[in-house]
N, C-alpha and C. Protein backbone atom coordinates (compact mmCIF):
# COMPACT_ATOMS: atom_id res chain seq x y z
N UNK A 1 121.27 -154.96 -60.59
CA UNK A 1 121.05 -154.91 -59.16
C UNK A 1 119.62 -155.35 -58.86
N UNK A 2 119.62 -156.64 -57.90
CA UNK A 2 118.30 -157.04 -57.13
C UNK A 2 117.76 -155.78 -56.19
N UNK A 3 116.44 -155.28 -56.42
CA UNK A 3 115.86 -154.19 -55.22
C UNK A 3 114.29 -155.32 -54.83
N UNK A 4 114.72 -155.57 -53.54
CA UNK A 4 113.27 -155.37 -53.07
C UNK A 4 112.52 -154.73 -51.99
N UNK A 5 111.76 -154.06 -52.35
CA UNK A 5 110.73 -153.11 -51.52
C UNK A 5 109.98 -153.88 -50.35
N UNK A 6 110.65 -153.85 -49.17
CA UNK A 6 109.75 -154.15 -48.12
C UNK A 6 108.38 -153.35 -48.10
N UNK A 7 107.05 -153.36 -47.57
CA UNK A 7 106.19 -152.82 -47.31
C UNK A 7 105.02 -152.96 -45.84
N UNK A 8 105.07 -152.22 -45.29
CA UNK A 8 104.16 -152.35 -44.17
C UNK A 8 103.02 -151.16 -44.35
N UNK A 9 101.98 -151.73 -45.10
CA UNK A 9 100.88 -150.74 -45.78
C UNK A 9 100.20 -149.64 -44.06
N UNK A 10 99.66 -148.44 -44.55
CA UNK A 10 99.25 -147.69 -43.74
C UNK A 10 98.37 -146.90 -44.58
N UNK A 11 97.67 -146.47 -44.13
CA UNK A 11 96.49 -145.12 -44.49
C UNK A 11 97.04 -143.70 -44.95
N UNK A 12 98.16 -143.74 -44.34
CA UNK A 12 98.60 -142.55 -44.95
C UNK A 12 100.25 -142.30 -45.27
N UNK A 13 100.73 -142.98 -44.63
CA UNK A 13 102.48 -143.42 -45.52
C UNK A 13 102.55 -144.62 -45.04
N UNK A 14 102.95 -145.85 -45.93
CA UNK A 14 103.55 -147.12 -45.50
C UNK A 14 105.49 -146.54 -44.87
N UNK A 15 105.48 -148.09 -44.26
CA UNK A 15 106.35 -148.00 -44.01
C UNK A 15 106.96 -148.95 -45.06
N UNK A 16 108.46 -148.44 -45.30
CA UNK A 16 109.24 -149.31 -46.59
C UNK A 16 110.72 -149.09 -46.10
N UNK A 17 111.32 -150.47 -46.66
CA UNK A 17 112.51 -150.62 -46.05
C UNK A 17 113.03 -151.40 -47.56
N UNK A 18 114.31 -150.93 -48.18
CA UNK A 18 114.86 -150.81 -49.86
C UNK A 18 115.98 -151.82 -49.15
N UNK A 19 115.99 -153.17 -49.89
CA UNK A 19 117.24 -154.23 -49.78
C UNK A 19 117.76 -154.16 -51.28
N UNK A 20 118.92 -153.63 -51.48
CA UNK A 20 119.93 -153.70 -52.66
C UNK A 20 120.95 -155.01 -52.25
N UNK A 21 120.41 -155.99 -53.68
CA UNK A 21 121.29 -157.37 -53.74
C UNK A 21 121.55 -158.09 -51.70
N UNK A 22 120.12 -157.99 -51.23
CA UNK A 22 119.69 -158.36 -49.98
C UNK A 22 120.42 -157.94 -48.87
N UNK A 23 120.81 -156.53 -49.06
CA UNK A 23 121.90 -155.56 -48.09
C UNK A 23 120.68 -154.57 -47.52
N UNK A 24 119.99 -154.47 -46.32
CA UNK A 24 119.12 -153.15 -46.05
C UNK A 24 119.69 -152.01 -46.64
N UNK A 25 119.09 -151.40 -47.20
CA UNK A 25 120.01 -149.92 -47.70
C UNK A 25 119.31 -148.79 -47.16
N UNK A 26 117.52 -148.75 -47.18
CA UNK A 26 117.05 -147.64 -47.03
C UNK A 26 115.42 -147.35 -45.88
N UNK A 27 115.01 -146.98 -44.90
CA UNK A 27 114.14 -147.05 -44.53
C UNK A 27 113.45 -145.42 -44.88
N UNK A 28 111.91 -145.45 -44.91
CA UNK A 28 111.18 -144.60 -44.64
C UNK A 28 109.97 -144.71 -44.84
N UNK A 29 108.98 -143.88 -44.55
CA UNK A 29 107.83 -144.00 -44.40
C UNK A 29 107.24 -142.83 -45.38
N UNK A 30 106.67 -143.52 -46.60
CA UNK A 30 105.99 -142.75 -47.66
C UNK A 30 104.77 -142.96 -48.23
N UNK A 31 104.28 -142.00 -48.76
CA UNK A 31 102.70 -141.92 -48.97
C UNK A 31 102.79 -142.63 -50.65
N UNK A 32 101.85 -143.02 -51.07
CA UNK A 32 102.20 -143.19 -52.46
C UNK A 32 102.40 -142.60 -53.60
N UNK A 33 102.08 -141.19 -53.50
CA UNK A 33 102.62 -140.42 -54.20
C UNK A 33 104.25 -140.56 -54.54
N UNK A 34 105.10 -140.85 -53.07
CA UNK A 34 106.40 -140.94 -52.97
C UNK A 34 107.14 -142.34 -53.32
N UNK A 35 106.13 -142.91 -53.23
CA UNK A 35 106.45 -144.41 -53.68
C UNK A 35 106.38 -144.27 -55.58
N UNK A 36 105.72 -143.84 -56.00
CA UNK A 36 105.47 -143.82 -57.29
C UNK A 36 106.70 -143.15 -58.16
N UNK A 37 107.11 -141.87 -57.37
CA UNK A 37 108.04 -140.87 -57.64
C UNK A 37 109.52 -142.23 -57.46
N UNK A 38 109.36 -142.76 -56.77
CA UNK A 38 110.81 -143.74 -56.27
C UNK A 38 111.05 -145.01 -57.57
N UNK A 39 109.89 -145.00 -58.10
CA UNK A 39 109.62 -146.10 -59.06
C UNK A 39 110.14 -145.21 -60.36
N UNK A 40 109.38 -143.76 -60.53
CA UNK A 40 109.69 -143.17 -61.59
C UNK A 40 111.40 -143.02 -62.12
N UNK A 41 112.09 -142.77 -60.89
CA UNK A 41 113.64 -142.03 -60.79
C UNK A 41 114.40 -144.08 -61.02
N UNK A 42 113.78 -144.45 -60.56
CA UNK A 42 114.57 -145.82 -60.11
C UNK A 42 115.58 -146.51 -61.60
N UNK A 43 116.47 -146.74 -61.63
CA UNK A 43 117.46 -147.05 -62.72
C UNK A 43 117.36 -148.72 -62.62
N UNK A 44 117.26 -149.34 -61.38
CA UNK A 44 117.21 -150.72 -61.15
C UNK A 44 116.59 -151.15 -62.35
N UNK A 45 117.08 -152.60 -62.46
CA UNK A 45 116.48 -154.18 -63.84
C UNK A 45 115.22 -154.75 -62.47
N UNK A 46 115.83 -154.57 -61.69
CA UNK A 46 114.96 -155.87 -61.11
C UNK A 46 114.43 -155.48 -60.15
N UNK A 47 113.01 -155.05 -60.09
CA UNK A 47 112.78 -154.41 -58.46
C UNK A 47 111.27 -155.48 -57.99
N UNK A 48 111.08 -156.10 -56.90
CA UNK A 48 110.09 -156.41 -56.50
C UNK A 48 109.31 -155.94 -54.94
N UNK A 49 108.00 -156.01 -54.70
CA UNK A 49 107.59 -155.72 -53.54
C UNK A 49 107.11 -156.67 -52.60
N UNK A 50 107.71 -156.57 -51.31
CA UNK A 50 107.17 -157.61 -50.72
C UNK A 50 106.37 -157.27 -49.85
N UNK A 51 105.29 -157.46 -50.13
CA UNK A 51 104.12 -156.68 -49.09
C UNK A 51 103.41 -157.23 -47.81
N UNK A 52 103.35 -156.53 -46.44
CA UNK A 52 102.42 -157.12 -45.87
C UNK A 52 100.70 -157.23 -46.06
N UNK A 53 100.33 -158.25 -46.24
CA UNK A 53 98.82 -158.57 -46.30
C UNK A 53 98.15 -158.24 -46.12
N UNK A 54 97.53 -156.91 -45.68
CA UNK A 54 96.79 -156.40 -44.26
C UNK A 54 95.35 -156.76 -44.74
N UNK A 55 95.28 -157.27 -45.71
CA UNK A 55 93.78 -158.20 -46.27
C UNK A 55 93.26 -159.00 -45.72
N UNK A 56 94.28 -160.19 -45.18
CA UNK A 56 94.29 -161.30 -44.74
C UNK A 56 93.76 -161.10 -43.49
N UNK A 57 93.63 -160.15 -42.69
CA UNK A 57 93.29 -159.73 -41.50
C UNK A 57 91.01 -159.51 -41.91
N UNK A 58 90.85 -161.18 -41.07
CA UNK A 58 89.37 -161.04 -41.53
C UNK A 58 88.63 -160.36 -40.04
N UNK A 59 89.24 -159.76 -39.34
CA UNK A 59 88.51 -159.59 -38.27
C UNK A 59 87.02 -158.72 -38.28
N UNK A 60 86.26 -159.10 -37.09
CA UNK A 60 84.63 -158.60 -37.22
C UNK A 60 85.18 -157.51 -36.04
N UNK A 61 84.79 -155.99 -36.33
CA UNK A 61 84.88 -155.06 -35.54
C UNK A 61 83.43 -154.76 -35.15
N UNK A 62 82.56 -154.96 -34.41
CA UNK A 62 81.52 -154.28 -34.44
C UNK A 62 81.04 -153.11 -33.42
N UNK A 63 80.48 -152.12 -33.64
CA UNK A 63 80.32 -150.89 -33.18
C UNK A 63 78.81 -150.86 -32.56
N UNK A 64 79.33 -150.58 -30.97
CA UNK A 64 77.96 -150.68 -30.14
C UNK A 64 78.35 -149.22 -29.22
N UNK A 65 76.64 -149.05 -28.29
CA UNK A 65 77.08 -147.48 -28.39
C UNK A 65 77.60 -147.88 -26.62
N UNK A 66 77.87 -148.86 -26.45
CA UNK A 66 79.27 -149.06 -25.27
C UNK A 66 80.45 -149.21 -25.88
N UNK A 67 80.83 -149.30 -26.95
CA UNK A 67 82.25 -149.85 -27.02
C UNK A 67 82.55 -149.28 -28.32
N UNK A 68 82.46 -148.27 -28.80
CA UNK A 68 82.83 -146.98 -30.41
C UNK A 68 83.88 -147.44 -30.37
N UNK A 69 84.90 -147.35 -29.83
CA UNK A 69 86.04 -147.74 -29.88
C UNK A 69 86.64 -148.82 -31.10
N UNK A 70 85.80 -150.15 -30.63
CA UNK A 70 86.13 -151.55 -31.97
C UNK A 70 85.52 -150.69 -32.88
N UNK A 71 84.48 -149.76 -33.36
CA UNK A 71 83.99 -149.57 -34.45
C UNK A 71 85.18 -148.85 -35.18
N UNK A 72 85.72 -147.67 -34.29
CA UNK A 72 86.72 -147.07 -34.79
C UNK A 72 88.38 -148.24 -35.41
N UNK A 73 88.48 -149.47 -34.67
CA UNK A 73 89.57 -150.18 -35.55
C UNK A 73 89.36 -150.67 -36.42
N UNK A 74 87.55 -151.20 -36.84
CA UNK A 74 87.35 -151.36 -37.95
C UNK A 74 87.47 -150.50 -38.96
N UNK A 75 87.55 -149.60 -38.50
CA UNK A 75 87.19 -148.61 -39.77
C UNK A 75 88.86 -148.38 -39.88
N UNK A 76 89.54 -148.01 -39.58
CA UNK A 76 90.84 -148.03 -39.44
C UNK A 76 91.40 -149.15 -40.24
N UNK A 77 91.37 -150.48 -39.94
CA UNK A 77 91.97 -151.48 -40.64
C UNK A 77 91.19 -151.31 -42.38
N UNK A 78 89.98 -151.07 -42.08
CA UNK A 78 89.60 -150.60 -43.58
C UNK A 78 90.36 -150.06 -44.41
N UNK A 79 90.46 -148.73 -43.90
CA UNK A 79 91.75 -147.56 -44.25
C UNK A 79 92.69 -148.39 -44.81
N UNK A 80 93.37 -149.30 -44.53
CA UNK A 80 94.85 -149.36 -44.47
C UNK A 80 94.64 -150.64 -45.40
N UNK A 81 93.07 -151.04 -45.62
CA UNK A 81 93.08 -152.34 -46.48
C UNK A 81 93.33 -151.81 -47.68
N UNK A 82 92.61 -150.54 -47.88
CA UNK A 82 92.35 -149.99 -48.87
C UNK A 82 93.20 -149.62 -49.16
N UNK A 83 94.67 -148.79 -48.55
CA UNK A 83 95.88 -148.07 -49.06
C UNK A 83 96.46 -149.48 -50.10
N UNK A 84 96.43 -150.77 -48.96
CA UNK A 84 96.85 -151.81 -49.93
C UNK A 84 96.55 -152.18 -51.08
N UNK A 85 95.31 -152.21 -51.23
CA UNK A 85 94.82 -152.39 -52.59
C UNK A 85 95.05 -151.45 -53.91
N UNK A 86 94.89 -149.99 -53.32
CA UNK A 86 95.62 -148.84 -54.37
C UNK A 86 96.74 -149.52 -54.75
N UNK A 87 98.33 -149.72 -53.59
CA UNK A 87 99.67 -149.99 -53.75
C UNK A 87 99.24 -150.95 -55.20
N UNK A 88 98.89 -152.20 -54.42
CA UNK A 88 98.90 -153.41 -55.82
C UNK A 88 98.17 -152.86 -56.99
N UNK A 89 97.26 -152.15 -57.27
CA UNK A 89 97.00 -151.18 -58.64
C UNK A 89 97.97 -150.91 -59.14
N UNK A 90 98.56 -150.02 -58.60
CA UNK A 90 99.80 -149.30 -59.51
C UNK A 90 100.61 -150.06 -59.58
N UNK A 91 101.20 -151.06 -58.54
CA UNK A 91 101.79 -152.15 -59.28
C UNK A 91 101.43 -153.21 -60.12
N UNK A 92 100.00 -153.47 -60.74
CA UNK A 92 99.70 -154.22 -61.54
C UNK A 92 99.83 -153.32 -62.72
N UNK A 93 100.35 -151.94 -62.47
CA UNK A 93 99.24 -151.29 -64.13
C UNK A 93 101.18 -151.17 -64.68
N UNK A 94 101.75 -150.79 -63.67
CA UNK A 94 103.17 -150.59 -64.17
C UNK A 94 104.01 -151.82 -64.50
N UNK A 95 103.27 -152.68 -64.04
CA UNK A 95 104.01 -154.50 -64.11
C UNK A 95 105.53 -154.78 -63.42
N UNK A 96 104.88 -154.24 -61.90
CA UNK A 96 106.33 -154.58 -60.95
C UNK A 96 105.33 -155.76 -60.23
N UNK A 97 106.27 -157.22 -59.95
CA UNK A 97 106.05 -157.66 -59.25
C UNK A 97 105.66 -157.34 -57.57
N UNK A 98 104.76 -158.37 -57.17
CA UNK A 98 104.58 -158.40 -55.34
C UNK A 98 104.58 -159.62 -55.37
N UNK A 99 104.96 -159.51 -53.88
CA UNK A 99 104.92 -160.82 -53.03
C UNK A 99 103.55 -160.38 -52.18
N UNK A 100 102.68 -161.07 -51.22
CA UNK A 100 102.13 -161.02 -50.21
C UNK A 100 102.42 -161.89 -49.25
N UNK A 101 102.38 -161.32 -48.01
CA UNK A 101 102.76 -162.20 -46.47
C UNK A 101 101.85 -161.95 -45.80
N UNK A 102 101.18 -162.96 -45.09
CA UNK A 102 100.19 -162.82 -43.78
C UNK A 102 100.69 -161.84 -42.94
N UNK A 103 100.42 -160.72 -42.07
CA UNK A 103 100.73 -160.90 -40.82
C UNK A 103 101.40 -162.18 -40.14
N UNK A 104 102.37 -161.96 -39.72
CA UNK A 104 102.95 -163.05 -38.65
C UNK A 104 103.31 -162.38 -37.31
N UNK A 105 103.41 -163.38 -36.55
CA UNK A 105 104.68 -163.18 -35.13
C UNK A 105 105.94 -162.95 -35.25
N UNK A 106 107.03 -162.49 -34.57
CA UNK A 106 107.69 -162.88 -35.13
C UNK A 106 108.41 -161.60 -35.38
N UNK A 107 107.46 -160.41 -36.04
CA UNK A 107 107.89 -159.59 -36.84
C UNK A 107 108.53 -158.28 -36.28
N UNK A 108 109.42 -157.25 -36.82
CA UNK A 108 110.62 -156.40 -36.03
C UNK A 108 110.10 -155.65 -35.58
N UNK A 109 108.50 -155.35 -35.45
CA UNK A 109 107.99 -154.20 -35.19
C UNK A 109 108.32 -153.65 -34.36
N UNK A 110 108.16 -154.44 -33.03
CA UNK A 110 108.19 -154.19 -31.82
C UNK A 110 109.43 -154.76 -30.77
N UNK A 111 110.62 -154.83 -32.02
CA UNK A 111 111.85 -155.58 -31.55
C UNK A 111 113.11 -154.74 -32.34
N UNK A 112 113.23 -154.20 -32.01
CA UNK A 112 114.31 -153.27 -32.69
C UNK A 112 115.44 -154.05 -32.21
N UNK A 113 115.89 -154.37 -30.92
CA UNK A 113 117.18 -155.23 -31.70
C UNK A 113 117.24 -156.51 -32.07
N UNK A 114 116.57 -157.34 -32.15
CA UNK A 114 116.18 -158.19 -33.45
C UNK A 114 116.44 -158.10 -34.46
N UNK A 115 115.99 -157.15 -35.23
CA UNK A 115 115.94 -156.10 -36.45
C UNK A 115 117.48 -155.42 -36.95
N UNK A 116 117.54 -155.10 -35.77
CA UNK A 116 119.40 -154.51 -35.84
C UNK A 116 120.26 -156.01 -35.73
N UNK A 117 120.03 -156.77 -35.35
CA UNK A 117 121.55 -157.83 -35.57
C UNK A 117 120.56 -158.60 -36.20
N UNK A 118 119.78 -158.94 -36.93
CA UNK A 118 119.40 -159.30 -38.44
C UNK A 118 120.22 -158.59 -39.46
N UNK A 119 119.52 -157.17 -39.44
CA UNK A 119 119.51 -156.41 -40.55
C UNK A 119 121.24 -155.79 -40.35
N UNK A 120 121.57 -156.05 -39.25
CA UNK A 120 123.06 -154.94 -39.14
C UNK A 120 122.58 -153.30 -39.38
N UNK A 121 121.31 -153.10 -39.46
CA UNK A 121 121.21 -151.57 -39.79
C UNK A 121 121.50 -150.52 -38.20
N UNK A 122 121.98 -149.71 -38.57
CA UNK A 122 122.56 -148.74 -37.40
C UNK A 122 122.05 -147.01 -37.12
N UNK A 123 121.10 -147.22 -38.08
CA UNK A 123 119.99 -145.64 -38.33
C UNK A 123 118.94 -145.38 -37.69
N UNK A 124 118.16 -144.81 -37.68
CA UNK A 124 116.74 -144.72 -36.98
C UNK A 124 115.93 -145.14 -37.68
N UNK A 125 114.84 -146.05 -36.81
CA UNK A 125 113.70 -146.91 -37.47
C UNK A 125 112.62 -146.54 -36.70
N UNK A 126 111.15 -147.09 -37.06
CA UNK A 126 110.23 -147.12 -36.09
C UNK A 126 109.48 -148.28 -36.60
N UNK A 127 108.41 -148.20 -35.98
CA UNK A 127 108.07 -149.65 -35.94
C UNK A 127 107.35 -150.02 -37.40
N UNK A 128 106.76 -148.85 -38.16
CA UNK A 128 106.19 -149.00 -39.14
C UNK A 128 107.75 -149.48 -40.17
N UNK A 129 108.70 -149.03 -40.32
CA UNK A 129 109.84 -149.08 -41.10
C UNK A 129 110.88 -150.46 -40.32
N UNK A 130 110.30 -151.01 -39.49
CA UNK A 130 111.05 -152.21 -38.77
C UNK A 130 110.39 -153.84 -39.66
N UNK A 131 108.77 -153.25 -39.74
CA UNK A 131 107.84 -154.36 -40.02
C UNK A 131 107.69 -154.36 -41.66
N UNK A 132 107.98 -153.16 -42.30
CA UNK A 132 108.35 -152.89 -43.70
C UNK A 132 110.09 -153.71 -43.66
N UNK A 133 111.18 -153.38 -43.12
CA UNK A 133 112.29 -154.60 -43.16
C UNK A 133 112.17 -155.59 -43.06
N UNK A 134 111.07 -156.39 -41.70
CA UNK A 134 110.69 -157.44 -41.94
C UNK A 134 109.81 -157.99 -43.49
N UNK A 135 109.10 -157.63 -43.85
CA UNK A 135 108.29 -158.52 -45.02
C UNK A 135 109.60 -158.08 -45.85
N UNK A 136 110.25 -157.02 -46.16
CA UNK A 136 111.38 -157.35 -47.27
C UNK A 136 112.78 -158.40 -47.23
N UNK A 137 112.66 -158.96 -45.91
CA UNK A 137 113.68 -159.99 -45.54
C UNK A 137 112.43 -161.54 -45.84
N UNK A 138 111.79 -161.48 -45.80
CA UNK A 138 110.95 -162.17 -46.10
C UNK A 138 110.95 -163.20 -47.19
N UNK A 139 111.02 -161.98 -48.34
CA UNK A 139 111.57 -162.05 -49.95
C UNK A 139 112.52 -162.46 -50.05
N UNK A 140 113.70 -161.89 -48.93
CA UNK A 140 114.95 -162.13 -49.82
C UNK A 140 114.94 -163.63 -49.15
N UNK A 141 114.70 -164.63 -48.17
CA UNK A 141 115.11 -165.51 -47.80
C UNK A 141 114.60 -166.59 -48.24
């Protein structure tokens, strides 16, 4: 059985969406502890991750004492650069493949039925677990 791990990295649970032989099977939003545990139990030959980029995102946030605010998304996108970079650790040290994807347009985040007559999925999603289906349709196509 083909598994690939959608991923939409976050600071404190990504969002991930599980395609078995390119069928959506599973959404949720887990910390990496839980991701690791999913890798441990996993019986699959073939599992890959298809990750969103959140690297690729070169933006300049700068922090002035009118506008804390951009300082605070910089620091934020930091966060979440960094969750990414952990993810690809443990997947370099365990030797599971990744993919990486830019950010695009395009993507289910903010389109749930898009997402549903793509994916045919009929469960509850949110946007972090819509944009984790997207980069794992990504892979499979």
């Amino acid at each position: 059985m083909d598994i690939i791990v959608g991923v939409d990295p976050d600071s404190t649970a990504h969002g991930i969406a599980i395609y078995k032989d390119g069928n959506l099977t599973e959404l949720h939003t887990w910390a990496l502890p839980e991701i690791i545990a999913y890798l441990r139990d996993s019986t699959a030959d073939n599992i890959t991750f298809s990750i969103e980029d959140v690297k690729a995102n070169k933006g300049i946030f700068r922090s002035h004492n009118k506008n804390r605010a951009m300082g605070e998304i910089g620091r934020r996108l930091g966060m979440v650069q960094q969750s990414q970079v952990e993810l690809e650790r443990i997947l370099d040290f365990i030797g599971i493949p990744y993919k990486l994807f830019k950010p695009q347009r395009g993507n289910w985040a903010k389109c749930k039925q898009q997402f549903e007559k793509v994916t045919k999925w009929q469960g509850r999603s949110n946007a972090d677990t819509r944009s984790a289906a997207f980069m794992g349709w990504l892979a499979i196509r």
